[in-house]
N, C-alpha and C. Protein backbone atom coordinates (compact mmCIF):
# COMPACT_ATOMS: atom_id res chain seq x y z
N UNK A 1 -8.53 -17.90 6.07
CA UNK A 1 -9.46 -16.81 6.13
C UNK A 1 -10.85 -17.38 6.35
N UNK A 2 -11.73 -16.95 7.39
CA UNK A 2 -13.20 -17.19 7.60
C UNK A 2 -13.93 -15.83 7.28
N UNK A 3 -15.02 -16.01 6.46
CA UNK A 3 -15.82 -15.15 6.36
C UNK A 3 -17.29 -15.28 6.85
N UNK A 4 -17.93 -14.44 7.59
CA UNK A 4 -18.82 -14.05 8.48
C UNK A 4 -20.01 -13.17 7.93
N UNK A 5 -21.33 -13.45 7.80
CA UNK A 5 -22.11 -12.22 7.75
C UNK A 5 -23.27 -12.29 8.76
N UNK A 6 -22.96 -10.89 9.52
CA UNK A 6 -24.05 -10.33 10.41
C UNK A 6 -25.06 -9.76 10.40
N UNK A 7 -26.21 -10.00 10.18
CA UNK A 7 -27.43 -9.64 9.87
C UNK A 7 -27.57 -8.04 10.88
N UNK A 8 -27.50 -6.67 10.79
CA UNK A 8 -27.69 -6.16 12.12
C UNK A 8 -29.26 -5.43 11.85
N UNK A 9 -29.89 -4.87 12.67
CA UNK A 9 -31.17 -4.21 11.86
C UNK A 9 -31.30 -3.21 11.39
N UNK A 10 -30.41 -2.62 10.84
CA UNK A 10 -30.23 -1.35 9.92
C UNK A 10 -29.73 -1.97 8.69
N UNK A 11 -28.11 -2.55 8.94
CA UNK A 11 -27.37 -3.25 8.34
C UNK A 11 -26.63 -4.34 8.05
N UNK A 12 -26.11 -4.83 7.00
CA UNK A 12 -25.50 -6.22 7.33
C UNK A 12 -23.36 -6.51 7.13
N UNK A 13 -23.37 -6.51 7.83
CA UNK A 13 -21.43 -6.72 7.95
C UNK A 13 -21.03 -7.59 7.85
N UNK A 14 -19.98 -7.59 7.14
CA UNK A 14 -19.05 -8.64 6.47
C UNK A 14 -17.72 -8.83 7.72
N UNK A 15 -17.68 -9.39 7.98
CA UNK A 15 -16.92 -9.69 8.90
C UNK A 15 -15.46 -11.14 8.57
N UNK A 16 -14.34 -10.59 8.36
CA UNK A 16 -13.29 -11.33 7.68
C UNK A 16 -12.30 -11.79 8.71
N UNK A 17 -12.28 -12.95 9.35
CA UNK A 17 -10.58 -12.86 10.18
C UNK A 17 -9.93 -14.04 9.34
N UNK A 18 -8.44 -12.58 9.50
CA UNK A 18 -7.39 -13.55 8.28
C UNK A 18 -6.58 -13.47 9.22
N UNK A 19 -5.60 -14.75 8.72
CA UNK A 19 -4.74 -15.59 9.85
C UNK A 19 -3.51 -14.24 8.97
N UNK A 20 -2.70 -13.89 10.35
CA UNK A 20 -1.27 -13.05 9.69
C UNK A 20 0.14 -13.74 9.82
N UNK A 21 1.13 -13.58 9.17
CA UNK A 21 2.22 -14.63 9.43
C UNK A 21 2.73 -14.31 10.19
N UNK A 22 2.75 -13.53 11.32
CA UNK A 22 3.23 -13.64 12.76
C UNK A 22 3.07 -14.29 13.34
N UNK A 23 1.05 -15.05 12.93
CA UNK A 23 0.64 -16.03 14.22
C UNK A 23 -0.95 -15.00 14.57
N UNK A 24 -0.74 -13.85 14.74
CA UNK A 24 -1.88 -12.90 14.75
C UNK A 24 -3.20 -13.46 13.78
N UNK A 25 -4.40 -12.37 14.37
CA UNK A 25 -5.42 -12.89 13.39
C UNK A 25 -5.79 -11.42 13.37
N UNK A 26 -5.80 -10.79 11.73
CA UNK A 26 -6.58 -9.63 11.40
C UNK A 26 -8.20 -9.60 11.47
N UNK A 27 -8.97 -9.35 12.68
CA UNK A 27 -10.65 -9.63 12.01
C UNK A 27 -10.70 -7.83 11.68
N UNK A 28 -11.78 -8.05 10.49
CA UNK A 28 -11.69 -6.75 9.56
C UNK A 28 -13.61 -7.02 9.37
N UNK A 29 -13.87 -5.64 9.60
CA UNK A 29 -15.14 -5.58 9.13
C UNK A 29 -15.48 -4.83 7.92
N UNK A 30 -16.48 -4.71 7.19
CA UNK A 30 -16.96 -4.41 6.06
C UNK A 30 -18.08 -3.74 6.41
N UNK A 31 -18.52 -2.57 6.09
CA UNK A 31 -17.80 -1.79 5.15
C UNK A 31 -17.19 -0.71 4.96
N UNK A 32 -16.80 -0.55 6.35
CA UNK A 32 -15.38 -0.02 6.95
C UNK A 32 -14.70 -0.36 7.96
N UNK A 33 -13.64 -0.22 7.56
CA UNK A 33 -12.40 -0.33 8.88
C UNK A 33 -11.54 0.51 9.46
N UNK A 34 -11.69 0.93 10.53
CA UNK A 34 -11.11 1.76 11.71
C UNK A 34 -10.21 1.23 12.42
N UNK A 35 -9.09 2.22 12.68
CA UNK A 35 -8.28 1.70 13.53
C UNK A 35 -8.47 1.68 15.22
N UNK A 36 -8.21 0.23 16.47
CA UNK A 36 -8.70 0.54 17.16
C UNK A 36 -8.06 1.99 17.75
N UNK A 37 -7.20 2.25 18.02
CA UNK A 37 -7.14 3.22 19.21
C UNK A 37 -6.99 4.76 18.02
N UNK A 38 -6.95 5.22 17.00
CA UNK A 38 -7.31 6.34 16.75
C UNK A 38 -8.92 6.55 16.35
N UNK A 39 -9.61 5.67 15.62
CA UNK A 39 -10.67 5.44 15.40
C UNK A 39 -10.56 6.60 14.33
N UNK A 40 -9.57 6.42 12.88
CA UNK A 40 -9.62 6.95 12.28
C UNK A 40 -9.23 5.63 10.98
N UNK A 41 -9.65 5.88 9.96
CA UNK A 41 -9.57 5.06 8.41
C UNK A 41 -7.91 4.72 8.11
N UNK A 42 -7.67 3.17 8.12
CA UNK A 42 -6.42 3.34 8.45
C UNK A 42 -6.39 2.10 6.72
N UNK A 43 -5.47 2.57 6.04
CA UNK A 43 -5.64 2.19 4.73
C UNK A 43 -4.95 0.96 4.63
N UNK A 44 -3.86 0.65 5.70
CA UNK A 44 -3.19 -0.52 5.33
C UNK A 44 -4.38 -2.26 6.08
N UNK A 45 -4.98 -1.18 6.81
CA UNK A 45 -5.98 -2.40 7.35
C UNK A 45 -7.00 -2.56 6.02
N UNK A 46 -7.31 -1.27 5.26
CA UNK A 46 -8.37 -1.48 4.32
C UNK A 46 -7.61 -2.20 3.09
N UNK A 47 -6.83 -2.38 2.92
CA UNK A 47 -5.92 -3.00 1.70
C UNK A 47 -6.06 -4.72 2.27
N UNK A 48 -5.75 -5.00 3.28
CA UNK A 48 -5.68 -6.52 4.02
C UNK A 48 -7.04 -6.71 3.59
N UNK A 49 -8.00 -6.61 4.21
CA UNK A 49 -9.62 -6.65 4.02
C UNK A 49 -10.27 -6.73 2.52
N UNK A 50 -9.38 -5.87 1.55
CA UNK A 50 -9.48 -5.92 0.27
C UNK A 50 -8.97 -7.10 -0.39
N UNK A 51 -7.82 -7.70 0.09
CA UNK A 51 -7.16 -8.50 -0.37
C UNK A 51 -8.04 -9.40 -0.18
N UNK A 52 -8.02 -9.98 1.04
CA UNK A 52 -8.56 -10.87 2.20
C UNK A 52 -10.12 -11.28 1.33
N UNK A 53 -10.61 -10.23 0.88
CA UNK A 53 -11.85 -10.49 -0.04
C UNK A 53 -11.71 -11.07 -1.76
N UNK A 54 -10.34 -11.10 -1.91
CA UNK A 54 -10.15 -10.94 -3.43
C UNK A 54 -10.02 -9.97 -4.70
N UNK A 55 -10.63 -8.69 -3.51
CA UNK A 55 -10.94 -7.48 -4.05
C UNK A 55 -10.15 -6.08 -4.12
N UNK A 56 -8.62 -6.73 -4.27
CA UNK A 56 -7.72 -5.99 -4.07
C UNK A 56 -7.67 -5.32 -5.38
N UNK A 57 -7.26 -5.50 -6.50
CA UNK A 57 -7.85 -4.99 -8.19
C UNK A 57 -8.26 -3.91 -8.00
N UNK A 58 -10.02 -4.30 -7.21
CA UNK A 58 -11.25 -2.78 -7.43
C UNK A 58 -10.55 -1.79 -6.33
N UNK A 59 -9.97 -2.60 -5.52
CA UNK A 59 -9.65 -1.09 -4.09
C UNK A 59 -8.64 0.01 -5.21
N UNK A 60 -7.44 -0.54 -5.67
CA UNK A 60 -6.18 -0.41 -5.83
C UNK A 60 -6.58 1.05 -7.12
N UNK A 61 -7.47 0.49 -7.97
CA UNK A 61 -8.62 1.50 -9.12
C UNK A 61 -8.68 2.66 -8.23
N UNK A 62 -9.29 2.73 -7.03
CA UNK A 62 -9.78 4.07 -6.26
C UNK A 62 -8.99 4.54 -5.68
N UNK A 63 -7.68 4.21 -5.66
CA UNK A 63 -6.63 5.23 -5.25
C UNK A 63 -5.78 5.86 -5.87
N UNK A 64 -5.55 7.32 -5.23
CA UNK A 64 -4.94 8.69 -5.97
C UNK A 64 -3.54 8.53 -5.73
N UNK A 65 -2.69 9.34 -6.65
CA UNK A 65 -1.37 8.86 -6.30
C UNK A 65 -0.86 8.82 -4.85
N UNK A 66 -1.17 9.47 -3.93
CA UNK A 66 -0.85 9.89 -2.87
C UNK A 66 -0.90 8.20 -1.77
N UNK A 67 -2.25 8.25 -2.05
CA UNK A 67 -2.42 6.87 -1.20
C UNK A 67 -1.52 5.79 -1.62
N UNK A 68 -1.47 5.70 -3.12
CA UNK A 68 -0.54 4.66 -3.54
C UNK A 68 1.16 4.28 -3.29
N UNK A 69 1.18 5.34 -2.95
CA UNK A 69 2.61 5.64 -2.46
C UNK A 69 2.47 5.09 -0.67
N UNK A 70 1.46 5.33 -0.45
CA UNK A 70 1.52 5.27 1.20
C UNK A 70 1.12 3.26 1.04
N UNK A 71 0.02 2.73 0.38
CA UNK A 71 0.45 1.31 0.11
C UNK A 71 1.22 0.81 -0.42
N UNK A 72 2.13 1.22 -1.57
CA UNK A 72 3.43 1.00 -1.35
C UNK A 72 4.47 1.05 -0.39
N UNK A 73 4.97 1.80 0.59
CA UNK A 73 5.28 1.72 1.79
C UNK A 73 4.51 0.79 2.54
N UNK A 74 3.80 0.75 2.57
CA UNK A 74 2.73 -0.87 3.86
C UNK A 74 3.57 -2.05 2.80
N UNK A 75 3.83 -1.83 1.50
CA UNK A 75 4.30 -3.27 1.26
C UNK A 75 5.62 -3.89 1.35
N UNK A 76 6.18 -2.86 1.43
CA UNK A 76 7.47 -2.80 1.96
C UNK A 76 7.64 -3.43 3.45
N UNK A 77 7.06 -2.78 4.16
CA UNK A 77 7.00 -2.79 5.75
C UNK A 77 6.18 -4.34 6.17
N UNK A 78 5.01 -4.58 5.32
CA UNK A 78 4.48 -6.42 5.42
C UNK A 78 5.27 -7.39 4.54
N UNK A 79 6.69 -6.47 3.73
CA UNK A 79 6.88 -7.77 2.90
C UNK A 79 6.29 -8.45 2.14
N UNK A 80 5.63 -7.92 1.42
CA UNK A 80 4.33 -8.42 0.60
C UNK A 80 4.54 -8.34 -0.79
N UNK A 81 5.54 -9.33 -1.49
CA UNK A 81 5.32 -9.23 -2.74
C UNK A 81 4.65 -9.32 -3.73
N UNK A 82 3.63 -9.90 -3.44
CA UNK A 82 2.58 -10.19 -4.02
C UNK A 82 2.06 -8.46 -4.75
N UNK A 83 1.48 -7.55 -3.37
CA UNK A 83 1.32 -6.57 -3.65
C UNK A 83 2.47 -5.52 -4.52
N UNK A 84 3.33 -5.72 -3.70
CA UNK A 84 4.77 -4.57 -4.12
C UNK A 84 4.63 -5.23 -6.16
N UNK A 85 4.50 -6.02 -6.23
CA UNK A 85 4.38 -6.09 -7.85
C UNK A 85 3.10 -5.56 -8.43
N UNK A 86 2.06 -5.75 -7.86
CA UNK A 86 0.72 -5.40 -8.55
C UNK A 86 1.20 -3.72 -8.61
N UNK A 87 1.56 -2.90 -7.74
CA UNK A 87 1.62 -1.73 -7.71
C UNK A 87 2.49 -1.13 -8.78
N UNK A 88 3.98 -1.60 -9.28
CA UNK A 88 4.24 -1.35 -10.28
C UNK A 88 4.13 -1.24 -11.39
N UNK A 89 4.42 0.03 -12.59
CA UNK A 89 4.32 -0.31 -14.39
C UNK A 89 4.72 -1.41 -14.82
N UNK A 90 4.74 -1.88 -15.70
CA UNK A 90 4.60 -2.86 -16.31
C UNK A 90 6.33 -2.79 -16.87
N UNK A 91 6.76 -1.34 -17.32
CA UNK A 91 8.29 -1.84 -17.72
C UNK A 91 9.26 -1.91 -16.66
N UNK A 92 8.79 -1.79 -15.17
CA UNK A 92 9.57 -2.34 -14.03
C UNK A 92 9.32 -3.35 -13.84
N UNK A 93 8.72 -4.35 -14.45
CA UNK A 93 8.69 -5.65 -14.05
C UNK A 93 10.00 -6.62 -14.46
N UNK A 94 10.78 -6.01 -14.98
CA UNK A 94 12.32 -7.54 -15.62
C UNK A 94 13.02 -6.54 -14.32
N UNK A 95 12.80 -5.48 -13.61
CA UNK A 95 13.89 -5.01 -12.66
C UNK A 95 13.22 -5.95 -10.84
N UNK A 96 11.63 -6.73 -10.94
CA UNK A 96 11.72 -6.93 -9.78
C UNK A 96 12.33 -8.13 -9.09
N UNK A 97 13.34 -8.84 -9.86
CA UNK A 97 13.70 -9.89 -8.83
C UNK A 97 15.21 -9.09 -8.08
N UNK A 98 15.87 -7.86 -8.99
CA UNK A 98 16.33 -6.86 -7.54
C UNK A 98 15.91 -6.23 -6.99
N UNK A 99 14.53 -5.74 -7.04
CA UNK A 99 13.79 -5.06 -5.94
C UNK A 99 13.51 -5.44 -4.83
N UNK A 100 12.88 -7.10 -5.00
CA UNK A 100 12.72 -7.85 -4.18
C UNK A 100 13.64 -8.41 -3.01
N UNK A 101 15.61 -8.41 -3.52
CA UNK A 101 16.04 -8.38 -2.88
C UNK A 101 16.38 -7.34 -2.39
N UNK A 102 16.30 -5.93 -2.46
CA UNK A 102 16.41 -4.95 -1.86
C UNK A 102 15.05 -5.22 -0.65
N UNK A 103 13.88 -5.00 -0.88
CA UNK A 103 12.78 -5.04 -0.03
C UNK A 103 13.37 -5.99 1.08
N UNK A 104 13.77 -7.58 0.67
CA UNK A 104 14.02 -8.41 2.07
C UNK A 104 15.37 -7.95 3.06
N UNK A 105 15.73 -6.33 2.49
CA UNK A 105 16.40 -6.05 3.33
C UNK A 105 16.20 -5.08 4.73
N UNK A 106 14.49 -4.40 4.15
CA UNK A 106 14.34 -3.49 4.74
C UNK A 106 13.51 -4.16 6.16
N UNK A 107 13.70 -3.76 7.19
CA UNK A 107 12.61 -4.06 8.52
C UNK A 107 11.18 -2.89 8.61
N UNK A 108 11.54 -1.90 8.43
CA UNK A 108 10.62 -0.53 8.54
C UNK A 108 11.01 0.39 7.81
N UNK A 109 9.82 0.75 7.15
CA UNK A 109 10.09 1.92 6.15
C UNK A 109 9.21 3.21 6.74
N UNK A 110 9.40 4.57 7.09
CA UNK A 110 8.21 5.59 7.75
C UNK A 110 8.07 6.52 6.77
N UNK A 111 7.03 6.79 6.26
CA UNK A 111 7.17 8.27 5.32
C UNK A 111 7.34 9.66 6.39
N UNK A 112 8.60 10.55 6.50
CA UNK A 112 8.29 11.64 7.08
C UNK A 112 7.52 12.76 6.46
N UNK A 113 7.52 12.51 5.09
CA UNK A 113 7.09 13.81 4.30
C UNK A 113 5.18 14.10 4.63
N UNK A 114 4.84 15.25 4.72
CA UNK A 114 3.58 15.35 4.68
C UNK A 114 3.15 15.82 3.26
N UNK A 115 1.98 15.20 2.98
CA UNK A 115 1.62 15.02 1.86
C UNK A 115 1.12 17.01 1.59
N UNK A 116 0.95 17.34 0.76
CA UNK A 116 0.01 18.71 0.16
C UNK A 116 -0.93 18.09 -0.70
N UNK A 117 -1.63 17.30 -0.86
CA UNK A 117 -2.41 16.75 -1.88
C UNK A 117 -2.78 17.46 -2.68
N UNK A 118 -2.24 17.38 -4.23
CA UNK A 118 -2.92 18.23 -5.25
C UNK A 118 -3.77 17.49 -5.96
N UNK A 119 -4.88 17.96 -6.43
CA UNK A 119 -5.76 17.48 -7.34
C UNK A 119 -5.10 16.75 -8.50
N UNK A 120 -5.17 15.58 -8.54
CA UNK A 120 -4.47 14.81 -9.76
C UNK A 120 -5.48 14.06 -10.53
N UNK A 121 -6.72 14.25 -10.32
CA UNK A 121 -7.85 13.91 -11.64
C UNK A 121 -7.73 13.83 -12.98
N UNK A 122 -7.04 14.72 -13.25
CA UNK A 122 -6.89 15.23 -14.95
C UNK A 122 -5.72 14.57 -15.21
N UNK A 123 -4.43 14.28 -14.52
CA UNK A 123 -3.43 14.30 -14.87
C UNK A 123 -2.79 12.92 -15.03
N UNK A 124 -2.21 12.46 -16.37
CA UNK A 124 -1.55 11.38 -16.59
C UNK A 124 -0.22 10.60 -15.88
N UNK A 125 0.16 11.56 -15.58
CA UNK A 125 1.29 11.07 -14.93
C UNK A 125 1.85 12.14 -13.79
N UNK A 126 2.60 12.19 -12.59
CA UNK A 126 2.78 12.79 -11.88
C UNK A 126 3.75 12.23 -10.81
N UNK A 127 4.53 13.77 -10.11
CA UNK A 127 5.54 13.17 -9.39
C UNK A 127 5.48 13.33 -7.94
N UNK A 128 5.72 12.41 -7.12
CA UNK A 128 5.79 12.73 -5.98
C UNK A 128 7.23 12.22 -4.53
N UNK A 129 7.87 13.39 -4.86
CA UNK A 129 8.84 12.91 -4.21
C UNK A 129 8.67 13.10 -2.37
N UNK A 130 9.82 12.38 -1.58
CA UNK A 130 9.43 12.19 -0.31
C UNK A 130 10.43 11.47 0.41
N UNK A 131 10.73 11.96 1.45
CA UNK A 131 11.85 11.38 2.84
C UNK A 131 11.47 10.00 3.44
N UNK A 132 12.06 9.56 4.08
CA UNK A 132 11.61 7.88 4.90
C UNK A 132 12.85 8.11 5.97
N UNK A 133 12.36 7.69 7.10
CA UNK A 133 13.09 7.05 8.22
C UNK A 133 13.12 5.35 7.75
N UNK A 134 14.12 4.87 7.53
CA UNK A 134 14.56 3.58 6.89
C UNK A 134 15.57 3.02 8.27
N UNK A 135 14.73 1.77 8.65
CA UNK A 135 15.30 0.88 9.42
C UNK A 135 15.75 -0.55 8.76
N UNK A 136 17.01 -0.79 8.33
CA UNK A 136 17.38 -2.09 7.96
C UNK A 136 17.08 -3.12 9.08
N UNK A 137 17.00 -4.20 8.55
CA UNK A 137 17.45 -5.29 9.29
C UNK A 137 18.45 -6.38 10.20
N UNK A 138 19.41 -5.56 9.41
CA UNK A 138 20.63 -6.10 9.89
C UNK A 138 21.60 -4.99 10.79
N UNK A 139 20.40 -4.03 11.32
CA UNK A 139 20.52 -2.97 12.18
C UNK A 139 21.11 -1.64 11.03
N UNK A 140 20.40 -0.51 11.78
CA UNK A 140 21.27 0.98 11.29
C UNK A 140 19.34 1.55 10.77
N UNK A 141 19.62 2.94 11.30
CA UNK A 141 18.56 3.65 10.26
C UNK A 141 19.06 4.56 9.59
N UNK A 142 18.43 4.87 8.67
CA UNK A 142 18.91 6.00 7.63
C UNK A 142 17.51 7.09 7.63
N UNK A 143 17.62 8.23 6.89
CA UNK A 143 17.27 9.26 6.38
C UNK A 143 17.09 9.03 4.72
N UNK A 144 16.37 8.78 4.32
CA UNK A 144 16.47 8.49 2.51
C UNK A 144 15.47 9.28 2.25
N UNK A 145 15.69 9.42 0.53
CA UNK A 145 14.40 10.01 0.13
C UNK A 145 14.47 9.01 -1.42
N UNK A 146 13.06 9.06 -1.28
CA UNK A 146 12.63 8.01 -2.97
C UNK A 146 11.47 9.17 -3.52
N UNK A 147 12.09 8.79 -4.84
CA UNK A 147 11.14 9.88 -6.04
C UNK A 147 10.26 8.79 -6.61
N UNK A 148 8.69 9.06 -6.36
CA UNK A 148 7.78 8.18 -7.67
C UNK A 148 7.32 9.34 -8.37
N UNK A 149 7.52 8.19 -9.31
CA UNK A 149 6.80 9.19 -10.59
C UNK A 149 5.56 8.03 -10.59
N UNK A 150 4.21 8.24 -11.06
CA UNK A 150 3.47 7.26 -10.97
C UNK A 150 2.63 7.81 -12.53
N UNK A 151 1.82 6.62 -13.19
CA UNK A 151 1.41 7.20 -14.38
C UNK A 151 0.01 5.87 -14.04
N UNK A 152 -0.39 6.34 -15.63
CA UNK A 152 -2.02 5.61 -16.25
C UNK A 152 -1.57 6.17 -17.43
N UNK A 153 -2.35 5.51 -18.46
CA UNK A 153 -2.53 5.76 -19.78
C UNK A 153 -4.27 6.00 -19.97
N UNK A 154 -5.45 6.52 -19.08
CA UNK A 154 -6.48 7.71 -18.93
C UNK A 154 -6.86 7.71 -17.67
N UNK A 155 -7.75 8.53 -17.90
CA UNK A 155 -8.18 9.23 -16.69
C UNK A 155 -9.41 7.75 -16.02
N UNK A 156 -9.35 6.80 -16.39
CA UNK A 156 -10.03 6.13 -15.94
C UNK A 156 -8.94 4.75 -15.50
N UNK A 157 -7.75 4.65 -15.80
CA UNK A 157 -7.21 3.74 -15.46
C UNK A 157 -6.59 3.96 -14.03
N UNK A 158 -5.95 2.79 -13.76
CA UNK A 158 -5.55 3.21 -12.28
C UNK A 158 -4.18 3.56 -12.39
N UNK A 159 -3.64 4.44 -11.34
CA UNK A 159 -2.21 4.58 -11.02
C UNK A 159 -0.99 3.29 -10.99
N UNK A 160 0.01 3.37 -11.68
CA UNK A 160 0.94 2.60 -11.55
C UNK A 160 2.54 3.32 -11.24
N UNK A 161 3.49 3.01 -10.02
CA UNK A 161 4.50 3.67 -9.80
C UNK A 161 5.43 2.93 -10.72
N UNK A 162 6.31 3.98 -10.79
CA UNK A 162 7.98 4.21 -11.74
C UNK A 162 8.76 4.65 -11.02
N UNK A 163 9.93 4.00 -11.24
CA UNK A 163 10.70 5.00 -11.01
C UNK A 163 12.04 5.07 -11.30
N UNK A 164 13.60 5.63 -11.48
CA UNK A 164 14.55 5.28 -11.70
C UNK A 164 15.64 4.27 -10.62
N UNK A 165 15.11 4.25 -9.66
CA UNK A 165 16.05 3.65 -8.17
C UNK A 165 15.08 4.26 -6.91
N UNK A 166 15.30 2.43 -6.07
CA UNK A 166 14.41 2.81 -5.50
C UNK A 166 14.61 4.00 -4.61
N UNK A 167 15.77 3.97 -4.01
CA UNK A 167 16.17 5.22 -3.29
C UNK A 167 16.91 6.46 -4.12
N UNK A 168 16.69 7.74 -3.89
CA UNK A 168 17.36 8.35 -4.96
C UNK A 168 18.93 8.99 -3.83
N UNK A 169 19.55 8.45 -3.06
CA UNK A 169 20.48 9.07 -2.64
C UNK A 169 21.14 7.99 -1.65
């Protein structure tokens, strides 16, 4: 990872290129990141950039269950255990060395479900269930659906997912 700062005359940008294990190089600017061709806020680039800074912790705090579910899926899909553990409660942790081999099975995970976002400010714990177009690796797609339940213990802590299996069917 090289980090960059650009003096501009309004403002100054942080500018990050991280090497990816394809061989690719993510450059990510600060203090936002857009995707090129929708030129809309694309969260799995803002999670890399977060990381990429060290500052994955403070991002992970500012997201509502909704998003968390959708970086959970990016960690699935980058293989990223690192993350796929930070995102979990704490009493799924003696279940992740089979999660993990479940995850190195998957190639692509898609959420079909569209979100309804409800206001979840107030609320301790909450469920959000949802469909996936699931592409294995060793060929075949499926139709699945996975239930999170995701919780905090207050309104100031961050979201952590639960759940009983990762797929419920």
């Amino acid at each position: 990872m090289k980090v960059l700062i650009f003096q501009g005359f309004f403002i100054t940008h942080l500018v990050i290129f991280t090497p990816m294990q394809n061989g690719d190089i993510c450059i990510s600017f600060f203090p936002i990141q857009i995707t090129h061709i929708t030129r809309n806020l694309d969260p799995g680039h803002q999670v890399m950039v977060y990381k990429a800074a060290g500052k994955i912790e403070q991002y992970l705090i500012t997201l509502n269950p909704y998003d968390l579910v959708d970086v959970f899926l990016m960690s699935l899909n980058q293989n990223d255990k690192q993350l796929f553990k930070m995102l979990l409660s704490k009493n799924k942790y003696k279940e992740i060395p089979s999660l993990l081999v479940e995850m190195d099975k998957i190639d692509t995970i898609s959420r079909t479900t569209i979100f309804d976002k409800t206001n979840t400010f107030n609320l301790m714990s909450f469920e959000i269930p949802i469909e996936v177009n699931l592409y294995w690796k060793e060929g075949g797609r499926e139709k699945r659906k996975m239930n999170f339940l995701l919780k905090r213990n207050s309104v100031t802590d961050r979201w952590t997912i639960d759940f009983e299996e990762l797929f419920t069917d």
